[in-house]
N, C-alpha and C. Protein backbone atom coordinates (compact mmCIF):
# COMPACT_ATOMS: atom_id res chain seq x y z
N UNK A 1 -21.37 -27.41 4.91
CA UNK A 1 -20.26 -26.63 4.40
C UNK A 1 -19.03 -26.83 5.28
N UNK A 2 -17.97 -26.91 4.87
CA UNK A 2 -16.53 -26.94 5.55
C UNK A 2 -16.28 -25.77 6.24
N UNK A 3 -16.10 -25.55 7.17
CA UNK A 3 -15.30 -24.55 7.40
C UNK A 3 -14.08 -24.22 6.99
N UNK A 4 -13.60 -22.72 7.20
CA UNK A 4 -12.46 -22.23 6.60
C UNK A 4 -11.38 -22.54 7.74
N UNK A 5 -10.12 -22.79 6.69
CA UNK A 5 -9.04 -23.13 7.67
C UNK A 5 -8.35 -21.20 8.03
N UNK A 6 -7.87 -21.49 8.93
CA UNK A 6 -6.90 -20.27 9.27
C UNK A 6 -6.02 -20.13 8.55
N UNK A 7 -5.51 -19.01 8.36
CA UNK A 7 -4.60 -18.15 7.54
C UNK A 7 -3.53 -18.17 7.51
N UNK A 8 -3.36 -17.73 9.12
CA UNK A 8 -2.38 -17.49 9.74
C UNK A 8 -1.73 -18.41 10.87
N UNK A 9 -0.63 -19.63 11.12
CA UNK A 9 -0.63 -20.45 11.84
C UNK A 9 0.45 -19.67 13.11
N UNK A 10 -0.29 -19.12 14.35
CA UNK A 10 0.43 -18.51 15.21
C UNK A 10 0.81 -19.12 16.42
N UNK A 11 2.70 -19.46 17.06
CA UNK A 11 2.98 -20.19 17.83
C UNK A 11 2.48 -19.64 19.13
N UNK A 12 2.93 -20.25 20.32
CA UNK A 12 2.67 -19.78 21.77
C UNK A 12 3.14 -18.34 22.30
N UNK A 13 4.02 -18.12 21.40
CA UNK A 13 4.53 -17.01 21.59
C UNK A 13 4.44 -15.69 21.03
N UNK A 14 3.03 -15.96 20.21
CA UNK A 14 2.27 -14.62 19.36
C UNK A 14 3.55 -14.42 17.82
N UNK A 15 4.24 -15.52 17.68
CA UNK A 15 5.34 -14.92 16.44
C UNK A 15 4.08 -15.84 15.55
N UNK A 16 4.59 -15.46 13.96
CA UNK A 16 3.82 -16.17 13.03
C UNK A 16 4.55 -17.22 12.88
N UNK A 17 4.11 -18.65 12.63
CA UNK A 17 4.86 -19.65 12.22
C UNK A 17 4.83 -20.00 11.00
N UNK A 18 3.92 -19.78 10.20
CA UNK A 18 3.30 -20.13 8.48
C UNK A 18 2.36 -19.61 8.06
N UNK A 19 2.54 -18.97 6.95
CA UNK A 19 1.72 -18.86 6.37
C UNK A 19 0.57 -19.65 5.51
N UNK A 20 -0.76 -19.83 5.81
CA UNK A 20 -1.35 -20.91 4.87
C UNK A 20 -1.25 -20.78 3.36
N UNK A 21 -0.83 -21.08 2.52
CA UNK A 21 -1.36 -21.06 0.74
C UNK A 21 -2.40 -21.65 0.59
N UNK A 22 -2.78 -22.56 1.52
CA UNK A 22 -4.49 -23.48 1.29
C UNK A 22 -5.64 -22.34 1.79
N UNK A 23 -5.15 -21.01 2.29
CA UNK A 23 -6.45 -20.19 2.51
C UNK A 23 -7.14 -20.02 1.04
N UNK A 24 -6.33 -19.45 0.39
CA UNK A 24 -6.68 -19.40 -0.74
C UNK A 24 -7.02 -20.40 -1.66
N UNK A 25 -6.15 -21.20 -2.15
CA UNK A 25 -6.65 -22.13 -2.75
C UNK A 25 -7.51 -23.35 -2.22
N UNK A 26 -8.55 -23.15 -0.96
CA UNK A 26 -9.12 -23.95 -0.35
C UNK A 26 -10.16 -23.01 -0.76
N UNK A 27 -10.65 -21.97 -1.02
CA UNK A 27 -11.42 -20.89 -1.59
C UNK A 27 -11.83 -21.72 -3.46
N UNK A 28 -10.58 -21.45 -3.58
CA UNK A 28 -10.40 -22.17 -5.12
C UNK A 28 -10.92 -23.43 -5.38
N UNK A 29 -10.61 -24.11 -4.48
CA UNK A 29 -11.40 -25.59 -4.38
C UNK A 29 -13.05 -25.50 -4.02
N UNK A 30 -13.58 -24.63 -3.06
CA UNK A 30 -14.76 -24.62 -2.56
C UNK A 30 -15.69 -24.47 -3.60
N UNK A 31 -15.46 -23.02 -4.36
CA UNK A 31 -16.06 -22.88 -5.59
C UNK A 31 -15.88 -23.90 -6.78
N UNK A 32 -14.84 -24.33 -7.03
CA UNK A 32 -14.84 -25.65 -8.15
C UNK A 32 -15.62 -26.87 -7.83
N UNK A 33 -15.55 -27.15 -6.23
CA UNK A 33 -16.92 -28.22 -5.64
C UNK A 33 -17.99 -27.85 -5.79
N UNK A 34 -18.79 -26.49 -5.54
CA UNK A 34 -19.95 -26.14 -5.79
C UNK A 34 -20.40 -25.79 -6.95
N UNK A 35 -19.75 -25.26 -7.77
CA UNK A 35 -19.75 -25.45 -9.96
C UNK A 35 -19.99 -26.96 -10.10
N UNK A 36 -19.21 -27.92 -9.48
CA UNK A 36 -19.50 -29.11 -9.97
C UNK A 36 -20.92 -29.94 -9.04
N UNK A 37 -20.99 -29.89 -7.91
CA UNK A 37 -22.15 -30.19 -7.45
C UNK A 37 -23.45 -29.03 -8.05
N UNK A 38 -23.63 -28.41 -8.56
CA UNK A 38 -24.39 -27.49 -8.74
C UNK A 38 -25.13 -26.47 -7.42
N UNK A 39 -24.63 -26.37 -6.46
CA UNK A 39 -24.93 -25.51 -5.09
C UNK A 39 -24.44 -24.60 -4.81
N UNK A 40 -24.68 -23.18 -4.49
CA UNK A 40 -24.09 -22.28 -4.24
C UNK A 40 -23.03 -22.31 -3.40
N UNK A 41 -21.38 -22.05 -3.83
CA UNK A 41 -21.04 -22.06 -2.69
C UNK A 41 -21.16 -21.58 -0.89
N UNK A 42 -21.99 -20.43 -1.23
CA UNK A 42 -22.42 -19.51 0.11
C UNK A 42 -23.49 -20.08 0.88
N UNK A 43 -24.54 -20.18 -0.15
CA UNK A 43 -25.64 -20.11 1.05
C UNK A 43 -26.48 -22.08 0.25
N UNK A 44 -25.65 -22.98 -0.71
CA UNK A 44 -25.94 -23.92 -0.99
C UNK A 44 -27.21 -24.05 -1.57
N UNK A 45 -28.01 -23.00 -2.29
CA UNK A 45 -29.08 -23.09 -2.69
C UNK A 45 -28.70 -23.62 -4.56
N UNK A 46 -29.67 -24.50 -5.24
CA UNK A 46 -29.50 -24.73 -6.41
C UNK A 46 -28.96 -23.63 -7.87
N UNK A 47 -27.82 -24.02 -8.10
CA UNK A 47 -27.15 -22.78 -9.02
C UNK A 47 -28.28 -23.08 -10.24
N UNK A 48 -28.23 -21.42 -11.12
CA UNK A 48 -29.25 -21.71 -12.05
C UNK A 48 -27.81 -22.28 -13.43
N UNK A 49 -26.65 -21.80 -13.21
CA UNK A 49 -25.63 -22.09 -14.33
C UNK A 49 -24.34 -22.76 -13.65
N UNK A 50 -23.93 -23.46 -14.19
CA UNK A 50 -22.18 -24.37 -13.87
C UNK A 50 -20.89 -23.66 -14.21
N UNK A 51 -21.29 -21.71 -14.57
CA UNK A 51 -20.59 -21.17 -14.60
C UNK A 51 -19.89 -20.19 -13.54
N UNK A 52 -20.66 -20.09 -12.91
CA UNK A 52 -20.24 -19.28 -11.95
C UNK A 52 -20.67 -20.57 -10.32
N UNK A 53 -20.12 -20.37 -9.20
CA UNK A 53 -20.63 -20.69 -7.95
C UNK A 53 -21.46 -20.48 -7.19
N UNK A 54 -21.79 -18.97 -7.31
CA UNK A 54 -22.42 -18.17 -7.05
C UNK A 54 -24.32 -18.21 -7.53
N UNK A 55 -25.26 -17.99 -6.18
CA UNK A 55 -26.68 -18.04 -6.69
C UNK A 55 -27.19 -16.57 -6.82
N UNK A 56 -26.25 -15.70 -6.37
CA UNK A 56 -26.66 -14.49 -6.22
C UNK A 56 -25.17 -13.20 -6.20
N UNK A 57 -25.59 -12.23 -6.48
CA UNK A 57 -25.06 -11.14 -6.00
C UNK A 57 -24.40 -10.83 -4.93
N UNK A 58 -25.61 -11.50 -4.42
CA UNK A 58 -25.37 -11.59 -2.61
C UNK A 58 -24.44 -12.28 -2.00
N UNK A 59 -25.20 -13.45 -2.88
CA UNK A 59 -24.03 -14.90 -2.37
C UNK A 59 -22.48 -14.54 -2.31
N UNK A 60 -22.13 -13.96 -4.14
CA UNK A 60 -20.98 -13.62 -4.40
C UNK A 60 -20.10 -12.59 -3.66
N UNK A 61 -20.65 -11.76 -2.69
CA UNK A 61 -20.07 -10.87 -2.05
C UNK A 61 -19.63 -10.87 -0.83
N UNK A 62 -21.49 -11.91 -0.11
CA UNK A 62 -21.30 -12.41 0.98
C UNK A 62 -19.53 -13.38 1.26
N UNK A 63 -19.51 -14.27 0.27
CA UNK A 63 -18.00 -15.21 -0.05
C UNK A 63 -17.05 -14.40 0.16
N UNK A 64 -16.71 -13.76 -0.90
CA UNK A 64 -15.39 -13.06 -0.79
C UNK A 64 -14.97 -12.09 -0.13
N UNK A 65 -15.99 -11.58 0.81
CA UNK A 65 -15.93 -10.73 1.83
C UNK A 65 -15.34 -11.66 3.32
N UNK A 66 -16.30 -12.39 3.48
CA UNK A 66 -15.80 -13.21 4.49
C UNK A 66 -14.53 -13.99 4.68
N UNK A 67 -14.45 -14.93 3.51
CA UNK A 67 -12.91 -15.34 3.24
C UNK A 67 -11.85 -14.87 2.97
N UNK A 68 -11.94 -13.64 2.18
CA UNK A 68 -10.67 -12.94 1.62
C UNK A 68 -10.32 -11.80 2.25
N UNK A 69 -11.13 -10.90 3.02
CA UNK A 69 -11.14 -9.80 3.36
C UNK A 69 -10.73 -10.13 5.09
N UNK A 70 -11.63 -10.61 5.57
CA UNK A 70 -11.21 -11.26 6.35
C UNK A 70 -9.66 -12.00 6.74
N UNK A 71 -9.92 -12.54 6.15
CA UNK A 71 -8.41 -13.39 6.23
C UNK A 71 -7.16 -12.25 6.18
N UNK A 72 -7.05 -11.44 4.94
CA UNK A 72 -6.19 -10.38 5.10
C UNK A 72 -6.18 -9.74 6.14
N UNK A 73 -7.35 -9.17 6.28
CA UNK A 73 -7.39 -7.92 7.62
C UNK A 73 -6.56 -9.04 8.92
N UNK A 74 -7.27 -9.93 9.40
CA UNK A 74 -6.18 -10.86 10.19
C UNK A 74 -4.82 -11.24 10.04
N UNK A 75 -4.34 -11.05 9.01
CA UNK A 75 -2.91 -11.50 8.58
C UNK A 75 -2.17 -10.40 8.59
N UNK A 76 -3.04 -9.13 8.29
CA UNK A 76 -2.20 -7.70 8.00
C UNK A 76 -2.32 -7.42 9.73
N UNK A 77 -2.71 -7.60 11.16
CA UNK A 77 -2.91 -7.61 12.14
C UNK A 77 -1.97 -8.23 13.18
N UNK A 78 -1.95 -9.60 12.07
CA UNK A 78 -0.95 -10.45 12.68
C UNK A 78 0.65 -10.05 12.43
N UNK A 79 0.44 -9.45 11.45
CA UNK A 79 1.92 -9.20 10.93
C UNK A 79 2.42 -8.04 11.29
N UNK A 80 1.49 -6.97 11.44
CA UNK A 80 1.80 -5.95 12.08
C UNK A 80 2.12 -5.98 13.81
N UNK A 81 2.01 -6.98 14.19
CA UNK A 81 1.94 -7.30 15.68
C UNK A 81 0.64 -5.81 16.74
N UNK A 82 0.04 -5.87 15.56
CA UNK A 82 -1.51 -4.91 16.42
C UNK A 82 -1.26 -3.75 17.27
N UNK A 83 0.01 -3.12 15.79
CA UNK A 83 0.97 -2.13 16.35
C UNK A 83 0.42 -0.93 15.16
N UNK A 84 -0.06 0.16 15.16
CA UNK A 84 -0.54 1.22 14.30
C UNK A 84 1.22 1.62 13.84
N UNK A 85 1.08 1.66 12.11
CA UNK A 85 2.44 1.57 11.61
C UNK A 85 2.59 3.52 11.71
N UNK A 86 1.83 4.21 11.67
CA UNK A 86 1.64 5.41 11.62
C UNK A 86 2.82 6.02 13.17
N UNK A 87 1.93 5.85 14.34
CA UNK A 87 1.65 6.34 15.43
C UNK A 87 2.69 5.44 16.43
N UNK A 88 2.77 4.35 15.75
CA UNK A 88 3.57 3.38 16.89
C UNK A 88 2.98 2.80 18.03
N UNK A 89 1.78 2.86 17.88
CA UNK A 89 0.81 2.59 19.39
C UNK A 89 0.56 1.27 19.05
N UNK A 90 0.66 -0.03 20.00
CA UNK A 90 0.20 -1.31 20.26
C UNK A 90 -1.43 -0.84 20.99
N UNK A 91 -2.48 -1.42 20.18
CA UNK A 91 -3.80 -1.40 20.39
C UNK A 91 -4.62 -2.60 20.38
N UNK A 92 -5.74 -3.07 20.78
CA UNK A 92 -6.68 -4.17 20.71
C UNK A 92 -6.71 -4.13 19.15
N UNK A 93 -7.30 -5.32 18.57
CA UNK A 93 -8.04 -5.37 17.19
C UNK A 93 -9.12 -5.10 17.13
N UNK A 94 -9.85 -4.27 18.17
CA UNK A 94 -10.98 -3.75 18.03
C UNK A 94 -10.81 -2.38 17.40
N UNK A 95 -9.55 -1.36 18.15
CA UNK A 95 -9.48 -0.21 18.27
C UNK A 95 -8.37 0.00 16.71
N UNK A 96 -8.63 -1.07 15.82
CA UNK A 96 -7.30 -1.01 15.04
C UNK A 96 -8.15 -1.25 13.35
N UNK A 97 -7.71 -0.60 12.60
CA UNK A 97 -8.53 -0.53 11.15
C UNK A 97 -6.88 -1.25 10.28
N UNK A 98 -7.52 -2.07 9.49
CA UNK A 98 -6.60 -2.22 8.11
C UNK A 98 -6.84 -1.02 6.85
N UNK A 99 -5.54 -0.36 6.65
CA UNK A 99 -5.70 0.67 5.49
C UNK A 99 -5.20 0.31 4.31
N UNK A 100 -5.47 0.97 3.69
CA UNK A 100 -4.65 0.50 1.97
C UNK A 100 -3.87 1.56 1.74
N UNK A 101 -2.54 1.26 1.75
CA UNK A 101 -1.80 2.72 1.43
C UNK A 101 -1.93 3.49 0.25
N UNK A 102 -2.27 2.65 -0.78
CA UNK A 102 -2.43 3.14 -1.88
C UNK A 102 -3.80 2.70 -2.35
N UNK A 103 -4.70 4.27 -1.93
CA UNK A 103 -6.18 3.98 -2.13
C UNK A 103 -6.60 3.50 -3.25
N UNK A 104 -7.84 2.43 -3.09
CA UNK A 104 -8.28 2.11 -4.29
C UNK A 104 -8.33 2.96 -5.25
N UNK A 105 -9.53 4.08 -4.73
CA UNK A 105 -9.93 5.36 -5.54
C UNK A 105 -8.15 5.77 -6.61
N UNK A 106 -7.28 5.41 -6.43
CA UNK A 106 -5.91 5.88 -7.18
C UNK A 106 -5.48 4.82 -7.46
N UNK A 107 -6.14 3.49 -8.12
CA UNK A 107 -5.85 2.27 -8.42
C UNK A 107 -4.82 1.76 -7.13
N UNK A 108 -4.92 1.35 -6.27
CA UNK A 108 -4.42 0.58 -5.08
C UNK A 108 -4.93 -0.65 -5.68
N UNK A 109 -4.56 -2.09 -5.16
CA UNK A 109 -4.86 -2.97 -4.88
C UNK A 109 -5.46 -3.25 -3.86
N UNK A 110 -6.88 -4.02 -3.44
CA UNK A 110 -7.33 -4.40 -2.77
C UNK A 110 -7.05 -5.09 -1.77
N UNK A 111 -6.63 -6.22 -2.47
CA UNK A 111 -6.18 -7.05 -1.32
C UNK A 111 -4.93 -7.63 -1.22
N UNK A 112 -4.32 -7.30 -1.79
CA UNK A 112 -2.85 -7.18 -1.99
C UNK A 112 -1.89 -6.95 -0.28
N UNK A 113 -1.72 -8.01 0.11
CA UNK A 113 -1.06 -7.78 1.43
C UNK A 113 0.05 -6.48 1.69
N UNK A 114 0.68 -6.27 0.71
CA UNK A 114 1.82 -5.33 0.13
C UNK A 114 1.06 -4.02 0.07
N UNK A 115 -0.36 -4.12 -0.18
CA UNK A 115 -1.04 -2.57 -0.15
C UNK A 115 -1.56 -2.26 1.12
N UNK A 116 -1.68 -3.22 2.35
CA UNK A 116 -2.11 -3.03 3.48
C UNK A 116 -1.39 -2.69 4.89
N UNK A 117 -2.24 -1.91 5.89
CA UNK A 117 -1.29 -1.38 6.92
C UNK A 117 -2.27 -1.64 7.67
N UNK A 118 -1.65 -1.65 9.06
CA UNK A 118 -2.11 -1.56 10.72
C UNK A 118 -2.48 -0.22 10.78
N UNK A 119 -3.53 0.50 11.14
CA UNK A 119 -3.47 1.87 11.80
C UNK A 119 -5.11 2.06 12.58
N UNK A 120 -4.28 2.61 13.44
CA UNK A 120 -5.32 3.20 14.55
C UNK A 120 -6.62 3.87 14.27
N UNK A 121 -7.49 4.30 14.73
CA UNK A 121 -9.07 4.91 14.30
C UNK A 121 -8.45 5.89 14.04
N UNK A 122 -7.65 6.95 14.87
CA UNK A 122 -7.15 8.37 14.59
C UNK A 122 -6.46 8.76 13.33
N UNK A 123 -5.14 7.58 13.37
CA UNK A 123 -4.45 8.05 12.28
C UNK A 123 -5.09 7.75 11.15
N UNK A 124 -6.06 7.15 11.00
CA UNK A 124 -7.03 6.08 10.04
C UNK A 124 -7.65 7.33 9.66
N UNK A 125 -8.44 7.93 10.48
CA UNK A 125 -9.13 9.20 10.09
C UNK A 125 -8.09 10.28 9.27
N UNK A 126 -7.42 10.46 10.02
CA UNK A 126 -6.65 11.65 9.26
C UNK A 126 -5.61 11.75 8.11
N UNK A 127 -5.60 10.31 7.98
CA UNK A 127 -4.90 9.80 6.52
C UNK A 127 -6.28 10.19 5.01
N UNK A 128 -7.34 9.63 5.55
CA UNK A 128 -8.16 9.81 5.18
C UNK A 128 -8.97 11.20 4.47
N UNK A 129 -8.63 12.27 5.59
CA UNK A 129 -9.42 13.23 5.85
C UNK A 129 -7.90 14.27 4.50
N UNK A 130 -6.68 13.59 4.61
CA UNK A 130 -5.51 14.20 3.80
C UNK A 130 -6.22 13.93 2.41
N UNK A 131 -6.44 12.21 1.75
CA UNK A 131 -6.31 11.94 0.96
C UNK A 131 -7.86 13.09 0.53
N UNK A 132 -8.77 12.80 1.25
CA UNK A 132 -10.27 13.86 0.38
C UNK A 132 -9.74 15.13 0.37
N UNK A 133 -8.91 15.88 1.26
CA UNK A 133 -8.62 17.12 0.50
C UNK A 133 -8.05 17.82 -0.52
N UNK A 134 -6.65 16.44 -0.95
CA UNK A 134 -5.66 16.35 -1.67
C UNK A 134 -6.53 16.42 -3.07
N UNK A 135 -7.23 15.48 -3.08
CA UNK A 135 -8.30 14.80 -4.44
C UNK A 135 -9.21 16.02 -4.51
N UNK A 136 -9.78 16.53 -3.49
CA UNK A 136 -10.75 17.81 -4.15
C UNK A 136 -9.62 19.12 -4.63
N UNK A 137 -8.65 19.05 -4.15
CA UNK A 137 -7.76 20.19 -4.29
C UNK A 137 -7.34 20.30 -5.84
N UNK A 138 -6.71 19.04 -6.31
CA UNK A 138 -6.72 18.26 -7.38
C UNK A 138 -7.92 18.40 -8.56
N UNK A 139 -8.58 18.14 -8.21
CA UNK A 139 -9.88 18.29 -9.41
C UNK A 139 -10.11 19.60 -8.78
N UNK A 140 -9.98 20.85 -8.28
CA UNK A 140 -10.29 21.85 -8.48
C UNK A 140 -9.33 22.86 -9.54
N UNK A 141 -7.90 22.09 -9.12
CA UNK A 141 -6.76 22.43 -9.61
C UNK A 141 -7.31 22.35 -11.48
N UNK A 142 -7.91 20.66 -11.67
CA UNK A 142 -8.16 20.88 -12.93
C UNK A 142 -9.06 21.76 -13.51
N UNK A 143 -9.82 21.48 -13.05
CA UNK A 143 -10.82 22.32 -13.67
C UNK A 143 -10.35 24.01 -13.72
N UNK A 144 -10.13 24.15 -12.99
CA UNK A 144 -9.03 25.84 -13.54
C UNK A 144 -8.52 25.53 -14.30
N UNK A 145 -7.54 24.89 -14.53
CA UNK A 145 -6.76 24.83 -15.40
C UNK A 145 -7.02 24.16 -17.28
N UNK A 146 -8.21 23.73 -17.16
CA UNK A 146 -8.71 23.33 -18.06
C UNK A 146 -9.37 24.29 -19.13
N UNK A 147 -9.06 24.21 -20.50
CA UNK A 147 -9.24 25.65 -21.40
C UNK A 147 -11.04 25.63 -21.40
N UNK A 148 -11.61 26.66 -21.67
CA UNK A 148 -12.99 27.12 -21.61
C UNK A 148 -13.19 27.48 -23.25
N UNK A 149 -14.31 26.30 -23.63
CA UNK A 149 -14.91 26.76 -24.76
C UNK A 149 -15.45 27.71 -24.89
């Protein structure tokens, strides 16, 4: 299997220099090689159909987790300069979560670079801990308000 190219091409000086477009469409290519060789793209075991890349469930998740999710969370890291957009705190990428500002659960985009942020474990939590109260507050709101047969 090839390995994946980087995403993100970063100079000596921690600025970004380019962005790759071949992350993706080197994704695009991987799977169109393995449809046409008949091999899973993931784990290269014999596909049972030339429709999909994929030998499994697994396979399919294992992929696009690693390449796509990945790659973003690094790019949304890189771009944020590993600065929590919340709090303003410069942190390791250990101590640092990618969020979606606009939660899936409320149709957000996934992976949509434009839906993603830098933020800290803390503020990460308590963005969090807003949005579940907001949403139960919300469906409690309805259900009162909803007429009774």
């Amino acid at each position: 299997m090839d390995a994946p190219r980087r995403s993100v091409e970063v100079g000596p000086n921690g600025r970004i220099l380019a962005l790759s477009a071949a992350w993706f469409s080197d994704g695009a290519r991987r799977r169109t090689d393995a449809r046409r060789s008949g091999l899973c793209v993931e784990c290269g075991k014999t596909l049972r159909s030339h429709r999909t890349p994929y030998c499994s469930r697994t396979c399919r998740w294992r992929f696009h987790g690693h390449y796509f999710w990945d790659s973003a969370r690094s790019y949304v890291l890189f771009r944020d300069r590993y600065t929590c957009r919340v709090c303003r705190r410069r942190l390791k990428a250990r101590e640092l979560d990618v969020d979606h500002i606009v939660e899936i659960a409320v149709g957000g985009a996934a992976l949509e670079y434009s839906n993603l942020q830098t933020v800290c474990r803390r503020c990460h939590r308590e963005k969090t801990v807003r949005f579940l109260r907001s949403r139960s507050g919300a469906q409690g709101t309805l259900a009162a308000s909803s007429p009774s047969v």
